[in-house]
C-alpha atoms as a PDB file:
ATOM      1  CA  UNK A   1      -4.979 -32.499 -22.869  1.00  0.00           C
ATOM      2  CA  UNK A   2      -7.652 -34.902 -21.432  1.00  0.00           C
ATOM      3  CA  UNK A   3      -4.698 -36.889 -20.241  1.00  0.00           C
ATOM      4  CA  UNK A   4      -3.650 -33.965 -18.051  1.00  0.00           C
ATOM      5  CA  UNK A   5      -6.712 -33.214 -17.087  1.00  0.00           C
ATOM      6  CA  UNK A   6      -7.517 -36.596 -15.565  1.00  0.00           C
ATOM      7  CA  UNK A   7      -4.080 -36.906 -14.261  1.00  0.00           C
ATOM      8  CA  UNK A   8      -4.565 -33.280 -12.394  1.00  0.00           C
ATOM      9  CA  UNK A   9      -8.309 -35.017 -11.005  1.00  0.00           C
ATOM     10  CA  UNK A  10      -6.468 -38.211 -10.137  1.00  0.00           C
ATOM     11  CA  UNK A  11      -3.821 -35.848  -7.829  1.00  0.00           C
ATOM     12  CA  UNK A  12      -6.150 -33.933  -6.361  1.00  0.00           C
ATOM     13  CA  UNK A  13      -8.158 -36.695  -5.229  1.00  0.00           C
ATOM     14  CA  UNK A  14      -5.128 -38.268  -3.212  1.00  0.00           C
ATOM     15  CA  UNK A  15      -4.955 -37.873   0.440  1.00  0.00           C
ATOM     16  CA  UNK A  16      -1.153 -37.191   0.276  1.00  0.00           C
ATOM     17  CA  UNK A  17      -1.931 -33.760  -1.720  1.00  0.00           C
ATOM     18  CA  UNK A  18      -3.182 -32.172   1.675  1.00  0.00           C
ATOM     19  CA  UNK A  19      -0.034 -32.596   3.095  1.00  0.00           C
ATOM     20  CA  UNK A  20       1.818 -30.936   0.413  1.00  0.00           C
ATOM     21  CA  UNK A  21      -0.346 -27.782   0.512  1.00  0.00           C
ATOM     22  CA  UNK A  22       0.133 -28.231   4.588  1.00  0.00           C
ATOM     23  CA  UNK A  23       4.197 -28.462   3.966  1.00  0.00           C
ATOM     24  CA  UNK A  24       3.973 -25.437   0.985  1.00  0.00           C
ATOM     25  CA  UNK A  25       1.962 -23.172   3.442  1.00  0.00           C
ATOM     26  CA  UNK A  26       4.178 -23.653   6.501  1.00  0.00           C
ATOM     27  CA  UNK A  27       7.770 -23.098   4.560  1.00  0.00           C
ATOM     28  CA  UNK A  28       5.807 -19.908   2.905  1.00  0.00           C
ATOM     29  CA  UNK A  29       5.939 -18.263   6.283  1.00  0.00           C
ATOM     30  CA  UNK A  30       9.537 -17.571   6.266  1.00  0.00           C
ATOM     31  CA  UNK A  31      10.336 -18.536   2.320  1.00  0.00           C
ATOM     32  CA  UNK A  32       8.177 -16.644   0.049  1.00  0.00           C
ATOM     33  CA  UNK A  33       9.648 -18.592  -3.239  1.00  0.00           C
ATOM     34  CA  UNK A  34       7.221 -21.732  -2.504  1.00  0.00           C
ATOM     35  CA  UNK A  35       4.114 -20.903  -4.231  1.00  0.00           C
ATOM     36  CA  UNK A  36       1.613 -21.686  -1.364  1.00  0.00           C
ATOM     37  CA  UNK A  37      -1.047 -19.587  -2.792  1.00  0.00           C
ATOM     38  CA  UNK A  38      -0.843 -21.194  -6.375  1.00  0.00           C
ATOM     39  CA  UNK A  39      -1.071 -24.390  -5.026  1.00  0.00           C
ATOM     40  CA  UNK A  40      -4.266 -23.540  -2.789  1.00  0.00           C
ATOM     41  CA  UNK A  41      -6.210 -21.724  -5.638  1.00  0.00           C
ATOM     42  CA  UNK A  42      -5.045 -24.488  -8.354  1.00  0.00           C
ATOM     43  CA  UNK A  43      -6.815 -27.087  -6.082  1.00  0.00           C
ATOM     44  CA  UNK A  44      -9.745 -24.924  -5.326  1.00  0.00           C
ATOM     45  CA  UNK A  45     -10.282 -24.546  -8.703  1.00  0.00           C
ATOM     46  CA  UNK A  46     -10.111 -28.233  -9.377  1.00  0.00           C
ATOM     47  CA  UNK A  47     -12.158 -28.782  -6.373  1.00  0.00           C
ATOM     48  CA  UNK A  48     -15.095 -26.382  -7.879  1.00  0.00           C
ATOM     49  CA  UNK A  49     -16.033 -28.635 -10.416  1.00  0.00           C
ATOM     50  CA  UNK A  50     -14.538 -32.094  -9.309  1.00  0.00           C
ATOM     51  CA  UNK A  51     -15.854 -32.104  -5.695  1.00  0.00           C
ATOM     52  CA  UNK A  52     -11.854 -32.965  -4.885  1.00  0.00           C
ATOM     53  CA  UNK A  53     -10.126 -32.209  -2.598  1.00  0.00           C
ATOM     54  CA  UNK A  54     -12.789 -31.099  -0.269  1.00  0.00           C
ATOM     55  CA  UNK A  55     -12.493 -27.132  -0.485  1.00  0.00           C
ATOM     56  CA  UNK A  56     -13.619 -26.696   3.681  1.00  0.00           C
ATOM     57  CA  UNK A  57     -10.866 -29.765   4.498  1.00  0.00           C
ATOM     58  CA  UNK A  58      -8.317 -28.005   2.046  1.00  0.00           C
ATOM     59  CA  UNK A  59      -8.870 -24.589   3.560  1.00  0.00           C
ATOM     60  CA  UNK A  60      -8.750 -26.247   7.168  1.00  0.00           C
ATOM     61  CA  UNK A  61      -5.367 -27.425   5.698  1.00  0.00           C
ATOM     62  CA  UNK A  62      -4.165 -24.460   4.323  1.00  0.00           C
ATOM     63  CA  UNK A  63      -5.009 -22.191   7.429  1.00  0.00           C
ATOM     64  CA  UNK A  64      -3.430 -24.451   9.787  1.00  0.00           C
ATOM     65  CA  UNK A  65       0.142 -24.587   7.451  1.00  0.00           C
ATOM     66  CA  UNK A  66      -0.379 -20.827   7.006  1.00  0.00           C
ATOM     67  CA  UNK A  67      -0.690 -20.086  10.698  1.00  0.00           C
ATOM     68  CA  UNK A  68       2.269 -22.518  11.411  1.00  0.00           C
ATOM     69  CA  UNK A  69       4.108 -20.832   8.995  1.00  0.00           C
ATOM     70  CA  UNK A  70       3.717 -17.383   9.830  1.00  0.00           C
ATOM     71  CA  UNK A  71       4.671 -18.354  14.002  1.00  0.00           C
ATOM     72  CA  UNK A  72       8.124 -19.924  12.651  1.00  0.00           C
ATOM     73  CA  UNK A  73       8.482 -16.889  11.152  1.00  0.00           C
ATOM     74  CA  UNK A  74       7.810 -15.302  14.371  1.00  0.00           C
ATOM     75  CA  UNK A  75      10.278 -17.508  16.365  1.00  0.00           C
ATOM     76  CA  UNK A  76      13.159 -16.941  13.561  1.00  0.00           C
ATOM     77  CA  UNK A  77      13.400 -13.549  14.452  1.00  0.00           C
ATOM     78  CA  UNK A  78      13.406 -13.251  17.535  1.00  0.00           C
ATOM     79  CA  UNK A  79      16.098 -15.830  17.630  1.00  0.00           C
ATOM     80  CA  UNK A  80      18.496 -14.469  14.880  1.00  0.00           C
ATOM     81  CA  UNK A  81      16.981 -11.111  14.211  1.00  0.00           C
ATOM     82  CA  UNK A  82      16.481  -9.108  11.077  1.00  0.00           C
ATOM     83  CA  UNK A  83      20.431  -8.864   9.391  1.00  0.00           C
ATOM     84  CA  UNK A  84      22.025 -12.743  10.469  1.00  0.00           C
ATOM     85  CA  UNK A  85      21.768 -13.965   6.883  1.00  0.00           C
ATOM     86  CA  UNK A  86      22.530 -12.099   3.436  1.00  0.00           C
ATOM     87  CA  UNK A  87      19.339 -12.180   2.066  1.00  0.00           C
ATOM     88  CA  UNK A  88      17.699 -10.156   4.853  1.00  0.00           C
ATOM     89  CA  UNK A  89      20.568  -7.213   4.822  1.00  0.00           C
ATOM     90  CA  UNK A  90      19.502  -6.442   1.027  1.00  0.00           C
ATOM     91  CA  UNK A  91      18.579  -2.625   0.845  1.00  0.00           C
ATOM     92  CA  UNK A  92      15.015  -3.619   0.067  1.00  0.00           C
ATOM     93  CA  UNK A  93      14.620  -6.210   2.726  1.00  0.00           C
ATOM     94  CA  UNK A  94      16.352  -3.727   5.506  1.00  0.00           C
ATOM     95  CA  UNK A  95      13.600  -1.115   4.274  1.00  0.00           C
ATOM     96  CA  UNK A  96      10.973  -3.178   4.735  1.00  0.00           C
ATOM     97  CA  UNK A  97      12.130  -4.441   7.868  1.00  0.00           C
ATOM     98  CA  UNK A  98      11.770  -0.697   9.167  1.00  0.00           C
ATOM     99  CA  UNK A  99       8.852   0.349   7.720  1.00  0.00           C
ATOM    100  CA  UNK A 100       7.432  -3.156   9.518  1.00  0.00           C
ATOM    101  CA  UNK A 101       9.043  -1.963  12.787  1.00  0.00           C
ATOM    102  CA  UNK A 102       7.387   1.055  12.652  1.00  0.00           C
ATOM    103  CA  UNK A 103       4.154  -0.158  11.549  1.00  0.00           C
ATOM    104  CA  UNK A 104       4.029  -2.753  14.406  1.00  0.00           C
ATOM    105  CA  UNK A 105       4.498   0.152  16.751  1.00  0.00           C
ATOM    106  CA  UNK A 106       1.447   1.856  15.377  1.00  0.00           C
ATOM    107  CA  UNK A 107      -1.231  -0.723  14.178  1.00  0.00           C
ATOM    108  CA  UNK A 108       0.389  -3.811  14.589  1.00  0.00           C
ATOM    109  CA  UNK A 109      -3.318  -5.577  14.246  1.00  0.00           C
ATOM    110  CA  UNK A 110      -4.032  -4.404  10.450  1.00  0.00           C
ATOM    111  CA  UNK A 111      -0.494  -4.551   9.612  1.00  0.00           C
ATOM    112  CA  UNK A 112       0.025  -8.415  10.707  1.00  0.00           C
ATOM    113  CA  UNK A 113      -3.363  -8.939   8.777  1.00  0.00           C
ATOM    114  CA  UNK A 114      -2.800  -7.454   5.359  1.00  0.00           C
ATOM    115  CA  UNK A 115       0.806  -9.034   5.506  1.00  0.00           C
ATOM    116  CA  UNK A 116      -0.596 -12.145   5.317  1.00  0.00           C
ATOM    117  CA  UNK A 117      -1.667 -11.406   1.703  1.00  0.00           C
ATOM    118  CA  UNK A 118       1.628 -10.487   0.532  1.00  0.00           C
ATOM    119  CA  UNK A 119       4.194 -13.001  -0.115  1.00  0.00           C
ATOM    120  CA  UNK A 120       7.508 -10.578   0.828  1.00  0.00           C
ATOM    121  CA  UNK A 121       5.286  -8.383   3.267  1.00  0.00           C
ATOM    122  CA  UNK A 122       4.775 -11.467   5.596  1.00  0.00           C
ATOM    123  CA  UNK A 123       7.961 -12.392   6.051  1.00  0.00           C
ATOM    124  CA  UNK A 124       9.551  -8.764   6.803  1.00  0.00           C
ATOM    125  CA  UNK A 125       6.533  -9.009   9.410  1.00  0.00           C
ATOM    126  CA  UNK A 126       6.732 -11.523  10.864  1.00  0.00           C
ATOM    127  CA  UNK A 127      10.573 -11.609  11.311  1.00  0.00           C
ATOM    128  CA  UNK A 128      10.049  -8.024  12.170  1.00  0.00           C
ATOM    129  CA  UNK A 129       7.372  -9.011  14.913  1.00  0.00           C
ATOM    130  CA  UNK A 130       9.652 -11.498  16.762  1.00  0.00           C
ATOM    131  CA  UNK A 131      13.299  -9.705  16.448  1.00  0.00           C
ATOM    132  CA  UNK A 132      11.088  -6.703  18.199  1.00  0.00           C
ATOM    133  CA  UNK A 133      10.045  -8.984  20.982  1.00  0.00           C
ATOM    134  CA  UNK A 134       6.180  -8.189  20.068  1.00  0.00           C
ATOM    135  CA  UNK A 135       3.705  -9.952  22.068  1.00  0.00           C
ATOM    136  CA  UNK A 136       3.929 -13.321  21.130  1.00  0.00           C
ATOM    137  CA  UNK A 137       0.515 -14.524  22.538  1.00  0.00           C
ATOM    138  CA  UNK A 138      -0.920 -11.181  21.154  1.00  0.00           C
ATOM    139  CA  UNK A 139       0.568 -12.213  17.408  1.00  0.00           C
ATOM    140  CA  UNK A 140      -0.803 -15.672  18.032  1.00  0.00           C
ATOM    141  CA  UNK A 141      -4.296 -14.561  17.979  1.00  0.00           C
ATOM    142  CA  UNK A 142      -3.936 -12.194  15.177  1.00  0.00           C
ATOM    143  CA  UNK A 143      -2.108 -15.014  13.132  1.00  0.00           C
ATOM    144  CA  UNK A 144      -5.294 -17.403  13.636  1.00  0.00           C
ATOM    145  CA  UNK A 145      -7.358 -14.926  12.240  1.00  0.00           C
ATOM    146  CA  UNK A 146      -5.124 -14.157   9.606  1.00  0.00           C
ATOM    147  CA  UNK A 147      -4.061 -17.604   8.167  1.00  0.00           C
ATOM    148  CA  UNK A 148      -8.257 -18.534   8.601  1.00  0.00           C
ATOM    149  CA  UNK A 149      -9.136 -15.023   6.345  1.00  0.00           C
ATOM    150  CA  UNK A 150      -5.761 -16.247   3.842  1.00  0.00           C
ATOM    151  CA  UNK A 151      -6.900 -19.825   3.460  1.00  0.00           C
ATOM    152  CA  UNK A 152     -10.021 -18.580   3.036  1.00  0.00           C
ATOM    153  CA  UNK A 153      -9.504 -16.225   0.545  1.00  0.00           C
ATOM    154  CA  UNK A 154      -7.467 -18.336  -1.411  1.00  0.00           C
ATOM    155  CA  UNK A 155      -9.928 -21.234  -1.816  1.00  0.00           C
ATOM    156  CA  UNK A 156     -12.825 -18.632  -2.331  1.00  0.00           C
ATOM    157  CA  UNK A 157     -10.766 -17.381  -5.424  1.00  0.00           C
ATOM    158  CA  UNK A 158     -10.339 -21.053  -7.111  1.00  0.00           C
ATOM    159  CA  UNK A 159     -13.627 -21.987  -6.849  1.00  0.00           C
ATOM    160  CA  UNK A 160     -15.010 -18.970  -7.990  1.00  0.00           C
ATOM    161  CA  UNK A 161     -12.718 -19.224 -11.327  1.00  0.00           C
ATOM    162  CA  UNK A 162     -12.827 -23.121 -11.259  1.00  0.00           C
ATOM    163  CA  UNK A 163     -16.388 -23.689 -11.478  1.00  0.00           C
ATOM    164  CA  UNK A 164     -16.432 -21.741 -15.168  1.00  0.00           C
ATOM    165  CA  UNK A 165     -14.050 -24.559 -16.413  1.00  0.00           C
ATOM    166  CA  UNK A 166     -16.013 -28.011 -15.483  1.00  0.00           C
ATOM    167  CA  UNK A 167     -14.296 -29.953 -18.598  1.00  0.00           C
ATOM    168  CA  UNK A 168     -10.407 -28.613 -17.902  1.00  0.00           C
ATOM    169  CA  UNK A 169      -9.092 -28.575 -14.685  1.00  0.00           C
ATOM    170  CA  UNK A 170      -5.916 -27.109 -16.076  1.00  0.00           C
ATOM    171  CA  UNK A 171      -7.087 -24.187 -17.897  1.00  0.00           C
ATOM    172  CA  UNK A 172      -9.651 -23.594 -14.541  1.00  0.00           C
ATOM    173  CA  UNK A 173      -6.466 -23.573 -12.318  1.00  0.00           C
ATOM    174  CA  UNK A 174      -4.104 -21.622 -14.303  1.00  0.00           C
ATOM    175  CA  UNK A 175      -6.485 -18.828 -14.637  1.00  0.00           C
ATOM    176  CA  UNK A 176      -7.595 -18.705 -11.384  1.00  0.00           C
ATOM    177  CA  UNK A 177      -3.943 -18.670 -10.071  1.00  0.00           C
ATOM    178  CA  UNK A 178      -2.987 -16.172 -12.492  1.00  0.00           C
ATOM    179  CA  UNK A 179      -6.061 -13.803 -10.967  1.00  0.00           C
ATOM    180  CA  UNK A 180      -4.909 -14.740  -7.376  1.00  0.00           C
ATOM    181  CA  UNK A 181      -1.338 -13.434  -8.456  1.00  0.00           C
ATOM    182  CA  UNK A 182      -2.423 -10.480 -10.333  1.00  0.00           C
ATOM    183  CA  UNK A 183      -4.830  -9.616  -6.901  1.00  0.00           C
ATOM    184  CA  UNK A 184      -1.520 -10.128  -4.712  1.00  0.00           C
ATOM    185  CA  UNK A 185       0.155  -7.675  -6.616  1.00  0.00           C
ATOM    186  CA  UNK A 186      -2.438  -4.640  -6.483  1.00  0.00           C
ATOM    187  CA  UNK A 187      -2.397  -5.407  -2.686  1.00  0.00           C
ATOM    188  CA  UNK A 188       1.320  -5.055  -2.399  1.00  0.00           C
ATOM    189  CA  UNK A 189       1.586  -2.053  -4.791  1.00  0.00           C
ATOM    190  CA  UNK A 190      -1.298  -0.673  -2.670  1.00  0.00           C
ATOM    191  CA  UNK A 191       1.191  -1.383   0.713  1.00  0.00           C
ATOM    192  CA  UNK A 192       4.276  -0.414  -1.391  1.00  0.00           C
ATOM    193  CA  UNK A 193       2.286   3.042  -1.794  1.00  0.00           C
ATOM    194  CA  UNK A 194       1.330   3.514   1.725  1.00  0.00           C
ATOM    195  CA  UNK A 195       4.774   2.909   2.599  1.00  0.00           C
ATOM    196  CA  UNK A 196       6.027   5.652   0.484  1.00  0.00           C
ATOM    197  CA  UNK A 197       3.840   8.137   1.501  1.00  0.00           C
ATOM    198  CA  UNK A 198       5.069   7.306   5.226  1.00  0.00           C
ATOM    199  CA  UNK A 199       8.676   7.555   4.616  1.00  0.00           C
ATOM    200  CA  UNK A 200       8.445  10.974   2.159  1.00  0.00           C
ATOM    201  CA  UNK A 201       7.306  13.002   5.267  1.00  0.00           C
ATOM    202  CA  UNK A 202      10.226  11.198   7.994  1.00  0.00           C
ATOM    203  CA  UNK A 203      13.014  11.439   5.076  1.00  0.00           C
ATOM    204  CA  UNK A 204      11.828  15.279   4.717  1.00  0.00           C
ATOM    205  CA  UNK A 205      12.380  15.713   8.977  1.00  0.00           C
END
């Protein structure tokens, strides 16, 4: 165990880890497999106790990937749309796409916000976002604010948990990302909710 733990230390301490979490964060934005949260709140963790990587330089880094993320998103659906590939005409995917579109219409601001926290809920968003030709400057400034409050969030989390576990990093970051998962899912059972109470009354018309 103290060999993992001082092998997790070593890692974090490398400069070359920031640009994983950077490359994880941006290929989140329109792939939702890569696990850009668990890598930010692992880290965080580590850096609670272990002063590395720096927690303001790794959210920095995180934000920025998130943000990047999140546009490409943007710009892959307004390119190809919401139904080019197979994955995206699934009946679950094709719901949320519609809920998104009509969301968008009606508080596009929250919507593009609380997205952000949900791994599925950004994508269908974003893609959403750009195949409806939203404003793109308009979803610029939203996605700044979003990727800073993410990142944020996400570091905030692994510290918090981190700093309980000074002598193992490991157990500090896999508890910390399993309370950052178990928070993502209560806020997309909370949206999953919301969205059913929308479509009951329009399925009822």
């Amino acid at each position: 165990m103290q060999a993992i733990n001082d092998f997790i230390l070593a890692a974090a301490g490398q400069p070359w880890v920031l640009f994983i979490v950077l490359a994880c964060c941006v290929i989140d934005g329109f792939f939702p497999p890569i696990p850009s949260e668990s890598v930010v709140v692992g880290l965080a963790a580590v850096a609670a106790t272990a002063d590395v990587p720096n927690p303001w330089l790794l959210a920095a880094v995180a934000g920025l990937g998130a943000f990047t993320g999140d546009n490409a998103a943007y710009l892959i659906g307004r390119g190809v749309g919401t139904q080019r590939w197979a994955w995206m005409r699934g009946p679950r995917m094709q719901r949320a796409f519609r809920w998104a579109g009509r969301e968008l219409r009606k508080r596009p601001a929250s919507l593009i916000l609380v997205a952000r926290f949900v791994p599925i809920g950004r994508v269908a968003v974003n893609l959403t976002a750009g195949a409806t030709h939203y404003s793109h400057p308009r979803f610029i400034g939203l996605t700044v604010l979003s990727a800073t409050l993410w990142a944020s969030y996400s570091v905030a989390i692994g510290l918090f948990f981190g700093q309980w576990f000074e002598e193992n990093h490991l157990l500090g970051a896999v508890i910390a990302i399993i309370c950052a998962i178990v928070l993502g899912i209560l806020v997309d059972v909370g949206i999953n909710r919301l969205r059913n109470r929308v479509q009951d009354p329009l399925e009822e018309r």
